[in-house]
PDB file of N, CA and C in Angstrom:
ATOM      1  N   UNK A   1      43.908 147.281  58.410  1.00  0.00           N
ATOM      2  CA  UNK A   1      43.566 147.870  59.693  1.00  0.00           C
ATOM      3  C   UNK A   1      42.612 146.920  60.427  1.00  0.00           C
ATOM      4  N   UNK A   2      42.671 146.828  61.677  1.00  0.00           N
ATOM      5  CA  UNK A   2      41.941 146.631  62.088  1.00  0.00           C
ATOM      6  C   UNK A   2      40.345 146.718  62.793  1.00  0.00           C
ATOM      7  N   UNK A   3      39.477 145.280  63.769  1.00  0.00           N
ATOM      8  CA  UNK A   3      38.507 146.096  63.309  1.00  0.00           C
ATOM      9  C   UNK A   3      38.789 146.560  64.837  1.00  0.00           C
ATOM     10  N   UNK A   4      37.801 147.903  65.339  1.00  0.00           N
ATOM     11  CA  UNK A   4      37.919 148.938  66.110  1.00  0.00           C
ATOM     12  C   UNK A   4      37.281 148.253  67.090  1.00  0.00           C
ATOM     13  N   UNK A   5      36.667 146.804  67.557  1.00  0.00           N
ATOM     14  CA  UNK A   5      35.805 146.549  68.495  1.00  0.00           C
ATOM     15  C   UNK A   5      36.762 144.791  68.691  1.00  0.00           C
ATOM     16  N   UNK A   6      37.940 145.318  68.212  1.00  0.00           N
ATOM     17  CA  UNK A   6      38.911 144.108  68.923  1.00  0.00           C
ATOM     18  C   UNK A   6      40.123 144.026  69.417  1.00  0.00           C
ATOM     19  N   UNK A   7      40.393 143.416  70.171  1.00  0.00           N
ATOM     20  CA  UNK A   7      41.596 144.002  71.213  1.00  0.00           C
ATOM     21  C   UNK A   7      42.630 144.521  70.599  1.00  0.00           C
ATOM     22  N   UNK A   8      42.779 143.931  69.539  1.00  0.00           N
ATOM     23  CA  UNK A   8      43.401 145.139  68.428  1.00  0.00           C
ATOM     24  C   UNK A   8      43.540 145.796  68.068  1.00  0.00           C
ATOM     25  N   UNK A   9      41.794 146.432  68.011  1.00  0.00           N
ATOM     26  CA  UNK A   9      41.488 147.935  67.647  1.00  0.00           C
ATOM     27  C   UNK A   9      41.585 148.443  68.921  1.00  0.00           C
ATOM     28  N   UNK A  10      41.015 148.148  69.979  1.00  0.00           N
ATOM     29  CA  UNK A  10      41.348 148.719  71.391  1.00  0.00           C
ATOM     30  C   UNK A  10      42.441 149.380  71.704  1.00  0.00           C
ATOM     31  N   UNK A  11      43.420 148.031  71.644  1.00  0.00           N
ATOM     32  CA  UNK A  11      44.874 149.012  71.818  1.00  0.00           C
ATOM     33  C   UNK A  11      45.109 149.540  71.113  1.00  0.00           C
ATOM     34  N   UNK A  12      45.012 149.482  69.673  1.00  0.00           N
ATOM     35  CA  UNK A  12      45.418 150.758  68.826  1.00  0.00           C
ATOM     36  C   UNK A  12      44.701 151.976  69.089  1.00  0.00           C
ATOM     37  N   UNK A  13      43.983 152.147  69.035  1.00  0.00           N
ATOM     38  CA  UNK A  13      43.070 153.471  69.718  1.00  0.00           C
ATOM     39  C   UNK A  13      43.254 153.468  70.702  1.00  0.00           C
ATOM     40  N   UNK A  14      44.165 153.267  71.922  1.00  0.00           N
ATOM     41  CA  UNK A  14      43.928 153.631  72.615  1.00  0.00           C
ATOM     42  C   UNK A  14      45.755 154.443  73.235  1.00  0.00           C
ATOM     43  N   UNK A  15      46.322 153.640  72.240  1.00  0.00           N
ATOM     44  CA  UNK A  15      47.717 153.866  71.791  1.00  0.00           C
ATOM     45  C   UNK A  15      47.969 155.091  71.463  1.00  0.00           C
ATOM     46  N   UNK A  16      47.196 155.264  70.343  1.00  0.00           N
ATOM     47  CA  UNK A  16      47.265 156.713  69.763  1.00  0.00           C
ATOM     48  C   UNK A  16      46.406 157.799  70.262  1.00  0.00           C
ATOM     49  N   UNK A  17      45.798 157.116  71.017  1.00  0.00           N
ATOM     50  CA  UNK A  17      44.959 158.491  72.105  1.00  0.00           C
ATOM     51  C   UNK A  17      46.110 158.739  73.140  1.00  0.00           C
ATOM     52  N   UNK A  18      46.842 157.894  73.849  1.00  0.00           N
ATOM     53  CA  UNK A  18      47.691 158.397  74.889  1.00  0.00           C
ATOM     54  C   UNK A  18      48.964 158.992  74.562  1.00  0.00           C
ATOM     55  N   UNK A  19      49.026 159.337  72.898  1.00  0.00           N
ATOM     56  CA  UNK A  19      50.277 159.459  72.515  1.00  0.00           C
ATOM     57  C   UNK A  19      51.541 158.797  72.624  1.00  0.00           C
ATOM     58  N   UNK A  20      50.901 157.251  72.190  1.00  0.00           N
ATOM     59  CA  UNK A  20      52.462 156.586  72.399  1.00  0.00           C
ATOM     60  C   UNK A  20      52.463 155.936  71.307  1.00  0.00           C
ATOM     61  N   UNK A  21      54.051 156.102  70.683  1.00  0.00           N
ATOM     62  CA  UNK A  21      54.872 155.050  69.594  1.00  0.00           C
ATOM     63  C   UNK A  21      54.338 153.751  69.720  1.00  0.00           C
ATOM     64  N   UNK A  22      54.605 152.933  68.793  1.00  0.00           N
ATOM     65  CA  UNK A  22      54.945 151.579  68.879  1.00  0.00           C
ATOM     66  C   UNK A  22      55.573 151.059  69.494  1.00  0.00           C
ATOM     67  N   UNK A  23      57.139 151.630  69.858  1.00  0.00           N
ATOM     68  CA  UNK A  23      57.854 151.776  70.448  1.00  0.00           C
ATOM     69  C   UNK A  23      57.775 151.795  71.836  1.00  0.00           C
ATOM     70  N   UNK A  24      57.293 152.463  72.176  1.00  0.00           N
ATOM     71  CA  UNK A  24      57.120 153.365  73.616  1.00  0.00           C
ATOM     72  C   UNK A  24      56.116 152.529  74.234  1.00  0.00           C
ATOM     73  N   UNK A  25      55.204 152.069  73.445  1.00  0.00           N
ATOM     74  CA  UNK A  25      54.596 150.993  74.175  1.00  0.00           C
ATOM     75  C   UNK A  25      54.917 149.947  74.210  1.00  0.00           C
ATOM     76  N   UNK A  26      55.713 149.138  73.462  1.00  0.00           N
ATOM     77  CA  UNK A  26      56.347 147.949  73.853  1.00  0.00           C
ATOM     78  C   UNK A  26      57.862 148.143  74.714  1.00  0.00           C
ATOM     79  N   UNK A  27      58.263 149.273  75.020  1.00  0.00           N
ATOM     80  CA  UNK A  27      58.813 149.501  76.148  1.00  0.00           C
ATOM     81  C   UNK A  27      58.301 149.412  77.363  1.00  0.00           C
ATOM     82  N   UNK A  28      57.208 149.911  77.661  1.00  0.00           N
ATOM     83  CA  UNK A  28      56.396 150.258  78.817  1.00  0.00           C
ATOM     84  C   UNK A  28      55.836 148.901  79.096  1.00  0.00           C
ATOM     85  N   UNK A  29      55.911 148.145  77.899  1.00  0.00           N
ATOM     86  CA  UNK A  29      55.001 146.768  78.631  1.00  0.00           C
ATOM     87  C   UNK A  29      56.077 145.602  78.489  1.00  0.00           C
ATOM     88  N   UNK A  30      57.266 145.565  77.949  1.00  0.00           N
ATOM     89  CA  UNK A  30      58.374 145.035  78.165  1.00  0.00           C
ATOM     90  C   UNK A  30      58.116 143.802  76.701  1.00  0.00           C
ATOM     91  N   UNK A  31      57.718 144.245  75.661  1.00  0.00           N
ATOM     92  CA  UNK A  31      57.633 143.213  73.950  1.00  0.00           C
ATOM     93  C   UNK A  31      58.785 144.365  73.311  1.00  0.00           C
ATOM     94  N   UNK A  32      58.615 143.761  72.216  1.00  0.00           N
ATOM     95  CA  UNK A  32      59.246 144.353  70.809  1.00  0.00           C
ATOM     96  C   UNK A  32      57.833 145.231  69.852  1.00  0.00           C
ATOM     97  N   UNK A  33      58.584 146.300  69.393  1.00  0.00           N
ATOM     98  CA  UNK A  33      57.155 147.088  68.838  1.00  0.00           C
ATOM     99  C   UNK A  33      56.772 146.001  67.633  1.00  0.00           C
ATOM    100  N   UNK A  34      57.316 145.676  66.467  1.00  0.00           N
ATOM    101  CA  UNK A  34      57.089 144.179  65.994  1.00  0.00           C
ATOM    102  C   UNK A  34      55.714 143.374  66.778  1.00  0.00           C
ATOM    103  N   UNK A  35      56.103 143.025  67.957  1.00  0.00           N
ATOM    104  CA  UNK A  35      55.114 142.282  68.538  1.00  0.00           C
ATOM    105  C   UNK A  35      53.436 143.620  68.888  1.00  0.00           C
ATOM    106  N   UNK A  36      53.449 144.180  70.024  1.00  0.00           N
ATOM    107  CA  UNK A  36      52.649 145.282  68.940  1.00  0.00           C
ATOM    108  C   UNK A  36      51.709 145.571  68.192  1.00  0.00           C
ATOM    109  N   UNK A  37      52.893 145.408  67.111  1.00  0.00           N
ATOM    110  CA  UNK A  37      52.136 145.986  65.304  1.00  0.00           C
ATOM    111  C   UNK A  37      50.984 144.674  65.353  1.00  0.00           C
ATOM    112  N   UNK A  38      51.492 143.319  65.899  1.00  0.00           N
ATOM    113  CA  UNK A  38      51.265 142.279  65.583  1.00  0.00           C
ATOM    114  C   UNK A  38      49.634 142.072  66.710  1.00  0.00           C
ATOM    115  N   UNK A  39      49.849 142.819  67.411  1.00  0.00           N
ATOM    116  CA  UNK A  39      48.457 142.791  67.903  1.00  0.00           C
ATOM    117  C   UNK A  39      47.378 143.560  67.390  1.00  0.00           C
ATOM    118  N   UNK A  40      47.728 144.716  67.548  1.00  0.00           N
ATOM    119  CA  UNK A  40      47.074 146.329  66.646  1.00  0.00           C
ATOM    120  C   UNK A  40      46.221 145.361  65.567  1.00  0.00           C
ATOM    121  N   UNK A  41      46.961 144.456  64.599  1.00  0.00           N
ATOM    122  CA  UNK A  41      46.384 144.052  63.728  1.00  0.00           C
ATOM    123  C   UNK A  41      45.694 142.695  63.798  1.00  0.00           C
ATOM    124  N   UNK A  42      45.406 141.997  64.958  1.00  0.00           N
ATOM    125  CA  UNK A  42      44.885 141.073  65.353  1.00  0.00           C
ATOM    126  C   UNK A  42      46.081 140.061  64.465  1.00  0.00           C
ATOM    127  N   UNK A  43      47.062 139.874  64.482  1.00  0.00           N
ATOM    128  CA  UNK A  43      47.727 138.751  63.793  1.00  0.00           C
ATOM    129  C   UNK A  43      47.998 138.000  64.867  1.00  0.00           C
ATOM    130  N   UNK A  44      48.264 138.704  66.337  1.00  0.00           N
ATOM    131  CA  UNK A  44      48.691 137.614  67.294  1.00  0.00           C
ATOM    132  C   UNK A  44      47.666 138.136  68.319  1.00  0.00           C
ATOM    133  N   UNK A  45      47.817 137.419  69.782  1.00  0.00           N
ATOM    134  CA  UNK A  45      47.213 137.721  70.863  1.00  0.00           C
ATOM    135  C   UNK A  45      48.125 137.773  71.708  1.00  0.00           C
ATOM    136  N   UNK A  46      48.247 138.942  72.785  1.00  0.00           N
ATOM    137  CA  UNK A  46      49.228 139.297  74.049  1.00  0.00           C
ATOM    138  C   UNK A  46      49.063 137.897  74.611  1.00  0.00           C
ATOM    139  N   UNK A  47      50.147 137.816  75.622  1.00  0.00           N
ATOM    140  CA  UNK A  47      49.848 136.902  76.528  1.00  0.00           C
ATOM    141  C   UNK A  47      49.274 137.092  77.734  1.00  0.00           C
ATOM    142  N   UNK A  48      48.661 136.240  78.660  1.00  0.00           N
ATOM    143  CA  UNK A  48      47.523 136.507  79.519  1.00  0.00           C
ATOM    144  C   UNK A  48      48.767 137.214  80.842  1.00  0.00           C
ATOM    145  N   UNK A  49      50.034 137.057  80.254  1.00  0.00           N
ATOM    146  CA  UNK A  49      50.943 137.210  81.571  1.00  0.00           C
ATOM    147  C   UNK A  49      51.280 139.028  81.778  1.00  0.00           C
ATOM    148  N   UNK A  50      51.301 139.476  80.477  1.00  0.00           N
ATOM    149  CA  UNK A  50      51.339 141.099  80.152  1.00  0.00           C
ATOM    150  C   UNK A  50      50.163 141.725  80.255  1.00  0.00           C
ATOM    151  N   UNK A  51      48.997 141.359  79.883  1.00  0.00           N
ATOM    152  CA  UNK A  51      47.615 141.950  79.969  1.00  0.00           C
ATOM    153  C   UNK A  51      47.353 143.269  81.155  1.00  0.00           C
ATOM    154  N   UNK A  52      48.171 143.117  82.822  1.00  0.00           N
ATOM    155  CA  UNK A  52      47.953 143.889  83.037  1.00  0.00           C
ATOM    156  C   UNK A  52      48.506 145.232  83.289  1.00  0.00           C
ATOM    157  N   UNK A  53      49.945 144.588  82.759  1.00  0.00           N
ATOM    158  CA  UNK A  53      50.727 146.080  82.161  1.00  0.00           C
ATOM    159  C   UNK A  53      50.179 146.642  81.091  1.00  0.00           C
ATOM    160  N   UNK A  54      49.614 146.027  79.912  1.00  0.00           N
ATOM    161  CA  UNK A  54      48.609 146.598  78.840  1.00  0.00           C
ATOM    162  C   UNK A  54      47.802 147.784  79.291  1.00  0.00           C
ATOM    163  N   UNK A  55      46.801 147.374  80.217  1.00  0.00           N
ATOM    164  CA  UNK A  55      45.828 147.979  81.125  1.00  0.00           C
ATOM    165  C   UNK A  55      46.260 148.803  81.538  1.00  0.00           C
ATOM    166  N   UNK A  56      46.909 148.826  82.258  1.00  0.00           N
ATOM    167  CA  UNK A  56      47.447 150.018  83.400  1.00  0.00           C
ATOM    168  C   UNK A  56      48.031 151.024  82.423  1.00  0.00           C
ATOM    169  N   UNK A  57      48.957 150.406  80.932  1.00  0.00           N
ATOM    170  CA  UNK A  57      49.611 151.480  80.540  1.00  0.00           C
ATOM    171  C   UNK A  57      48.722 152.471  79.557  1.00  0.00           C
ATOM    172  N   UNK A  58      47.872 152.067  79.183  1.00  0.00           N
ATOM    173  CA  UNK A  58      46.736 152.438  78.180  1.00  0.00           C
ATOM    174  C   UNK A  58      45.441 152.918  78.632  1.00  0.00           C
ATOM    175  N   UNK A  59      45.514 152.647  80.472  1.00  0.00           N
ATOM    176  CA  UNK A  59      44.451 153.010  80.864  1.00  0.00           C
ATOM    177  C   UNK A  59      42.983 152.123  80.746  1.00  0.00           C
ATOM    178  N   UNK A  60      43.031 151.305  80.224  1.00  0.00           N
ATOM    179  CA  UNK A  60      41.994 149.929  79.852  1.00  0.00           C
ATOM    180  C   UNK A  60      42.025 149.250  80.738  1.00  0.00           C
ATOM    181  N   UNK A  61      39.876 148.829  81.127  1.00  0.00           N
ATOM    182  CA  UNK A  61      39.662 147.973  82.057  1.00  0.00           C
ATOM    183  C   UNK A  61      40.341 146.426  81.656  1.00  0.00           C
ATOM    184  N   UNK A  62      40.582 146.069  82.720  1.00  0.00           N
ATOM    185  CA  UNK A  62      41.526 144.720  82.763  1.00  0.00           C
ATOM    186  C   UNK A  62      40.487 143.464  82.508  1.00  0.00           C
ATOM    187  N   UNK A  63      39.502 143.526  82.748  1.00  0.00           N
ATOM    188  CA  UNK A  63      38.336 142.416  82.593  1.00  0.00           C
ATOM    189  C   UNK A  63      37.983 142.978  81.048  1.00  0.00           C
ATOM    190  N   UNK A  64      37.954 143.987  80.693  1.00  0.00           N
ATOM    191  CA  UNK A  64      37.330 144.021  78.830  1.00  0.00           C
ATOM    192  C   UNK A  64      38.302 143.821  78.293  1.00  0.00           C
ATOM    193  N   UNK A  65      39.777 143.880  79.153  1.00  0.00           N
ATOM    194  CA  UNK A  65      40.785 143.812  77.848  1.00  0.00           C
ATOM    195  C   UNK A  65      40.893 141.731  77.743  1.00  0.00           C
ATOM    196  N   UNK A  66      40.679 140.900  79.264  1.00  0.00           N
ATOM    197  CA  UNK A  66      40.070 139.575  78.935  1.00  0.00           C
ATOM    198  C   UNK A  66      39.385 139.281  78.540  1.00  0.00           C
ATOM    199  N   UNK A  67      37.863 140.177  78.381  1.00  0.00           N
ATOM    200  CA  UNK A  67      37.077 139.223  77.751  1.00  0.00           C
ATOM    201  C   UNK A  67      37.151 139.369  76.104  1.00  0.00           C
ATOM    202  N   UNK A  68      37.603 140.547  76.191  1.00  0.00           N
ATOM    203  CA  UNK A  68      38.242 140.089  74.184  1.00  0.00           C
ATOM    204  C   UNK A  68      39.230 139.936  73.464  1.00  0.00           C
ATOM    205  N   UNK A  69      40.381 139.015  74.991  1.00  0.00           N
ATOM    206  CA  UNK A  69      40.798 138.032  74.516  1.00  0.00           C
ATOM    207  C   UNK A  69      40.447 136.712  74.029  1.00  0.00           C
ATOM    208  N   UNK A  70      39.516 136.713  75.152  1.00  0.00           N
ATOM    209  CA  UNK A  70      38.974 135.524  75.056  1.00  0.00           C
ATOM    210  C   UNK A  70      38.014 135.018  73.915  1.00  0.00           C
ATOM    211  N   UNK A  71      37.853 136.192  73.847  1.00  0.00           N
ATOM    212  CA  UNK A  71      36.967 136.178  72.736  1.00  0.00           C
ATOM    213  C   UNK A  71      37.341 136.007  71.324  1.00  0.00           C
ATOM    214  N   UNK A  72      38.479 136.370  71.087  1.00  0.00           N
ATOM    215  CA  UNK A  72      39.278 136.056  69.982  1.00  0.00           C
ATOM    216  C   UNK A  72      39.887 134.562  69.943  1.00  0.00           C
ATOM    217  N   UNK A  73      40.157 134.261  71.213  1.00  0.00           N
ATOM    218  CA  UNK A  73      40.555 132.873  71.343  1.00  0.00           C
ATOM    219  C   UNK A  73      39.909 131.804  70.614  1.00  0.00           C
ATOM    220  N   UNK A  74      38.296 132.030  71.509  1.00  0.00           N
ATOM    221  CA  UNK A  74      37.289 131.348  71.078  1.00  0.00           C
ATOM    222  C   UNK A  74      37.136 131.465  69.341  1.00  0.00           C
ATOM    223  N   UNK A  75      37.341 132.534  68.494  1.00  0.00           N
ATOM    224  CA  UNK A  75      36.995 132.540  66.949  1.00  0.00           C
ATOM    225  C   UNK A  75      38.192 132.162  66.405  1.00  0.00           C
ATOM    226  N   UNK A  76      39.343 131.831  67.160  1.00  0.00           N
ATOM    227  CA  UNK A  76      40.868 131.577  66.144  1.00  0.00           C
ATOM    228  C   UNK A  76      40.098 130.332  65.262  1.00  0.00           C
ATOM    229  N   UNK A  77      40.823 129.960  64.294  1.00  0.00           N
ATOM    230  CA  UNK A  77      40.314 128.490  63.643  1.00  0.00           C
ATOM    231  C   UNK A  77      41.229 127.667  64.662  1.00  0.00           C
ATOM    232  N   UNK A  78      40.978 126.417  64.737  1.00  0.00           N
ATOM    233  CA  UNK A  78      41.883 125.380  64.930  1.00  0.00           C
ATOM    234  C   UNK A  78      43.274 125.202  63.612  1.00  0.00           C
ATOM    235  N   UNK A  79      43.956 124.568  64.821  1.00  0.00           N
ATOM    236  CA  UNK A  79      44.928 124.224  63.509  1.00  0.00           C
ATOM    237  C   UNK A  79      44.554 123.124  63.234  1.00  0.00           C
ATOM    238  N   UNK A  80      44.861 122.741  61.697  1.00  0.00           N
ATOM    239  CA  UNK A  80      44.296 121.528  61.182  1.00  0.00           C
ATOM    240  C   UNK A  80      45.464 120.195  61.803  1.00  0.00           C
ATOM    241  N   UNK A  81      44.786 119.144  61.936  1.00  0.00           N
ATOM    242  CA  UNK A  81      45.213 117.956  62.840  1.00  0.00           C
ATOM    243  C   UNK A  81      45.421 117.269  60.971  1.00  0.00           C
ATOM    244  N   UNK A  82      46.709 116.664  61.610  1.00  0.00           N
ATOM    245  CA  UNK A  82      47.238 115.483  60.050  1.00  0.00           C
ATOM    246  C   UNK A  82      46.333 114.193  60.192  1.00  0.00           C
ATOM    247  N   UNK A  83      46.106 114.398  59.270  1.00  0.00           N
ATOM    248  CA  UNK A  83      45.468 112.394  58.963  1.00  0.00           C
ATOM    249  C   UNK A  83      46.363 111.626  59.432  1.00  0.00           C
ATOM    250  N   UNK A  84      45.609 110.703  59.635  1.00  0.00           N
ATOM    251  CA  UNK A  84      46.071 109.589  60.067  1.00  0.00           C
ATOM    252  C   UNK A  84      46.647 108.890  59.098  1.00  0.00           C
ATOM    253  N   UNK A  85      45.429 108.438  58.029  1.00  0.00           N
ATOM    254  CA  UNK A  85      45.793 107.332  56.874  1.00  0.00           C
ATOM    255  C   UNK A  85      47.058 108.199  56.222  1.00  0.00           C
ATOM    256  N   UNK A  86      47.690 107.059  55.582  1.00  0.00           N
ATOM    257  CA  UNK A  86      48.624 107.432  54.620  1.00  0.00           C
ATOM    258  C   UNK A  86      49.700 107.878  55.034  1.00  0.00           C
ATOM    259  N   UNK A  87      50.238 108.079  56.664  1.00  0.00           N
ATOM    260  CA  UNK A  87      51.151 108.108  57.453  1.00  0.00           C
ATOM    261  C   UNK A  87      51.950 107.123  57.520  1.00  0.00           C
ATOM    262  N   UNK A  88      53.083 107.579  57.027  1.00  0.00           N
ATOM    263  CA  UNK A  88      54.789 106.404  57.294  1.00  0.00           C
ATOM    264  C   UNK A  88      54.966 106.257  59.024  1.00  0.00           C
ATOM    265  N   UNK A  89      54.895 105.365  59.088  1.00  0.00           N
ATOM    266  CA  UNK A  89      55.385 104.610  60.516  1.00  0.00           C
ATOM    267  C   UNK A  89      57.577 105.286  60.653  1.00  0.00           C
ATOM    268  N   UNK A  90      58.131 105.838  61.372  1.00  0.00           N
ATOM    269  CA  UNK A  90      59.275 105.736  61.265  1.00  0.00           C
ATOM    270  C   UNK A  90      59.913 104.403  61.586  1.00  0.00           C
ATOM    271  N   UNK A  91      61.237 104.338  60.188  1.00  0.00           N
ATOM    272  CA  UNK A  91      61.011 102.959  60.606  1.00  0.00           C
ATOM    273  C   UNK A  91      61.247 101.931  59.298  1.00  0.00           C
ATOM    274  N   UNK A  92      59.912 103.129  59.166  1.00  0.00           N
ATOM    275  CA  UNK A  92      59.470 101.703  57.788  1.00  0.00           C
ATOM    276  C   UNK A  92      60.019 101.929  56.592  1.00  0.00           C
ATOM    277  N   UNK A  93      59.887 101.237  55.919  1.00  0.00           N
ATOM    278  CA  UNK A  93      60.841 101.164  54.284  1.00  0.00           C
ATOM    279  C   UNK A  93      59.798 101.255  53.527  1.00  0.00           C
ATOM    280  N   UNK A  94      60.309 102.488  52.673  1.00  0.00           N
ATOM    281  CA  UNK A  94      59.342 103.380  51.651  1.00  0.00           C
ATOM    282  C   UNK A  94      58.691 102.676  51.102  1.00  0.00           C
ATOM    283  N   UNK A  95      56.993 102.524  50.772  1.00  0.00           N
ATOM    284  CA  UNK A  95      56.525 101.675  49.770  1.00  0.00           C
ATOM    285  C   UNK A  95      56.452 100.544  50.648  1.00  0.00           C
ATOM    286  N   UNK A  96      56.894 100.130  52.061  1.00  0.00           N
ATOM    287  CA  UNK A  96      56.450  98.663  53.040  1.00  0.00           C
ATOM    288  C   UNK A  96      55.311  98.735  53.389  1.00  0.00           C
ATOM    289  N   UNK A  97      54.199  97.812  53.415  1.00  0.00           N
ATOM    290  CA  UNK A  97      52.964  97.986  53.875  1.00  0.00           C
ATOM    291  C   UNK A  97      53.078  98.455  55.668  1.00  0.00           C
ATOM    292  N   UNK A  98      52.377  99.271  56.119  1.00  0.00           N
ATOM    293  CA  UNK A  98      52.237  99.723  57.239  1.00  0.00           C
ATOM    294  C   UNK A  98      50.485  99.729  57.734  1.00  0.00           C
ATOM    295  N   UNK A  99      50.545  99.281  58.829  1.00  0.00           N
ATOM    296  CA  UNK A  99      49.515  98.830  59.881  1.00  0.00           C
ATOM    297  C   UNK A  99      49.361  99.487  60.996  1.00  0.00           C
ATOM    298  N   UNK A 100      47.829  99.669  61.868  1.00  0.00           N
ATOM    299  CA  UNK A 100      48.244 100.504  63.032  1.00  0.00           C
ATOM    300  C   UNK A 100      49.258  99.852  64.030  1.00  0.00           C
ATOM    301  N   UNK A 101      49.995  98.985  63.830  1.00  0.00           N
ATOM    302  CA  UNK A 101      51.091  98.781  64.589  1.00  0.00           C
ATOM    303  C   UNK A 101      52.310  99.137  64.498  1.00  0.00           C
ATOM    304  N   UNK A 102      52.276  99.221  63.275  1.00  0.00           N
ATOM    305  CA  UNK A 102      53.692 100.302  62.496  1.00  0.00           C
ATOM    306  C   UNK A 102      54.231  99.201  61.131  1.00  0.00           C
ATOM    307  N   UNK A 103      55.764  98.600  60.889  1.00  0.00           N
ATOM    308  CA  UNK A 103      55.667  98.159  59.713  1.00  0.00           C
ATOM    309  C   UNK A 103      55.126  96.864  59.650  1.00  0.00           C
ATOM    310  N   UNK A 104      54.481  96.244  58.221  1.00  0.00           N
ATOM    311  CA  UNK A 104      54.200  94.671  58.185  1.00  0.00           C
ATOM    312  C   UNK A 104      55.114  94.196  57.547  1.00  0.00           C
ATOM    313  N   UNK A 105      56.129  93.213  58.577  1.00  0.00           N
ATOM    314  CA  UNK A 105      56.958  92.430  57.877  1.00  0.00           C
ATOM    315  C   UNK A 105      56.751  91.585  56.157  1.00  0.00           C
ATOM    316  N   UNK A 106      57.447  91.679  55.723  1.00  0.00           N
ATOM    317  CA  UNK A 106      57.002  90.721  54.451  1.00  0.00           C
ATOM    318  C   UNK A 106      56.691  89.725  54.318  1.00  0.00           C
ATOM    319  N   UNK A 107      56.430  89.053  53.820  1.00  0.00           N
ATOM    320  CA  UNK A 107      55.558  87.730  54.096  1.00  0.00           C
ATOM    321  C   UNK A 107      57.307  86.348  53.494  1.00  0.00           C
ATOM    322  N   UNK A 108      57.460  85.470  54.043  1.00  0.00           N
ATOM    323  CA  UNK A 108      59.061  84.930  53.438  1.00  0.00           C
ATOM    324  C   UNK A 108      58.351  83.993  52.408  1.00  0.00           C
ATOM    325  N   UNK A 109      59.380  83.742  51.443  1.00  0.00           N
ATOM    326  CA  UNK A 109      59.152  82.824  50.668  1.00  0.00           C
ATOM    327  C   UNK A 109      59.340  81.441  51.002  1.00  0.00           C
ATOM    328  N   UNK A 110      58.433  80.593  50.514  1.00  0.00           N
ATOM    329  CA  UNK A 110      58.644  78.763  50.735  1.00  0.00           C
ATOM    330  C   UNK A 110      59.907  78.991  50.503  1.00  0.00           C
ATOM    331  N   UNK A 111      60.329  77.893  51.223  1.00  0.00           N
ATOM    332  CA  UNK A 111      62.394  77.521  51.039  1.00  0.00           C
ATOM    333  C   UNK A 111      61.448  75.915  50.220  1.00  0.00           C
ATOM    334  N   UNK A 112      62.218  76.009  48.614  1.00  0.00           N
ATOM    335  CA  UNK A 112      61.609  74.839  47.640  1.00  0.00           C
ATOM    336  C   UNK A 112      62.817  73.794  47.477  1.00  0.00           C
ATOM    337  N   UNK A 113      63.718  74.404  48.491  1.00  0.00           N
ATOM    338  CA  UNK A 113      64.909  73.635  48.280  1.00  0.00           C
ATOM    339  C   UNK A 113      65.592  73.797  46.970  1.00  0.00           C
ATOM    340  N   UNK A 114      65.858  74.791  46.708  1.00  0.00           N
ATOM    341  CA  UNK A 114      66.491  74.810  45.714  1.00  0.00           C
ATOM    342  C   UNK A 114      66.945  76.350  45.119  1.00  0.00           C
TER     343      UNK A 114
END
């Protein structure tokens, strides 16, 4: 469950105060109840483009239902960014030394004449 002081808990309480399904509210605001469930429980965040069908349908001020979006925004983690090192250049041949330029040719052998 969620907690009760996030837009999650908001709309869920506020869902089940107006007597509406899962359903019935992602009708009224034009998602899938799926999507929804998926807020209720803080797993996702509405988009800023529905927010004020949210409002209107639930009866919720439109500036508290932004600022704790925003507010959730602000605490998501980042997604983690890939290293750099140890990155294959495409391209390169498995096990070829690679440089920030991409592959390092091999070095040729003396021609010993022979």
């Amino acid at each position: 469950m969620s907690d009760p002081n996030t837009l999650g808990g908001v709309v869920r309480r506020r869902r089940l105060e107006s007597g509406y399904s899962l359903g019935q509210l992602a009708s009224k605001v034009g998602k899938t109840a799926a999507e929804v469930r998926a807020w209720e429980r803080d797993n996702e965040l509405p988009e800023y483009g529905i927010l004020e069908r949210l409002a209107e349908t639930l009866e919720l001020d439109l500036d508290d239902i932004r600022s704790r979006l925003e507010s959730a925004e602000d605490t998501a983690e980042p997604e983690p960014e890939a290293e750099a090192d140890g990155e294959v250049e495409t391209g390169a041949t498995e096990g070829a030394p690679v440089d920030a330029d991409g592959p390092v040719a091999a070095a040729e052998e003396p021609d010993d004449g022979g």
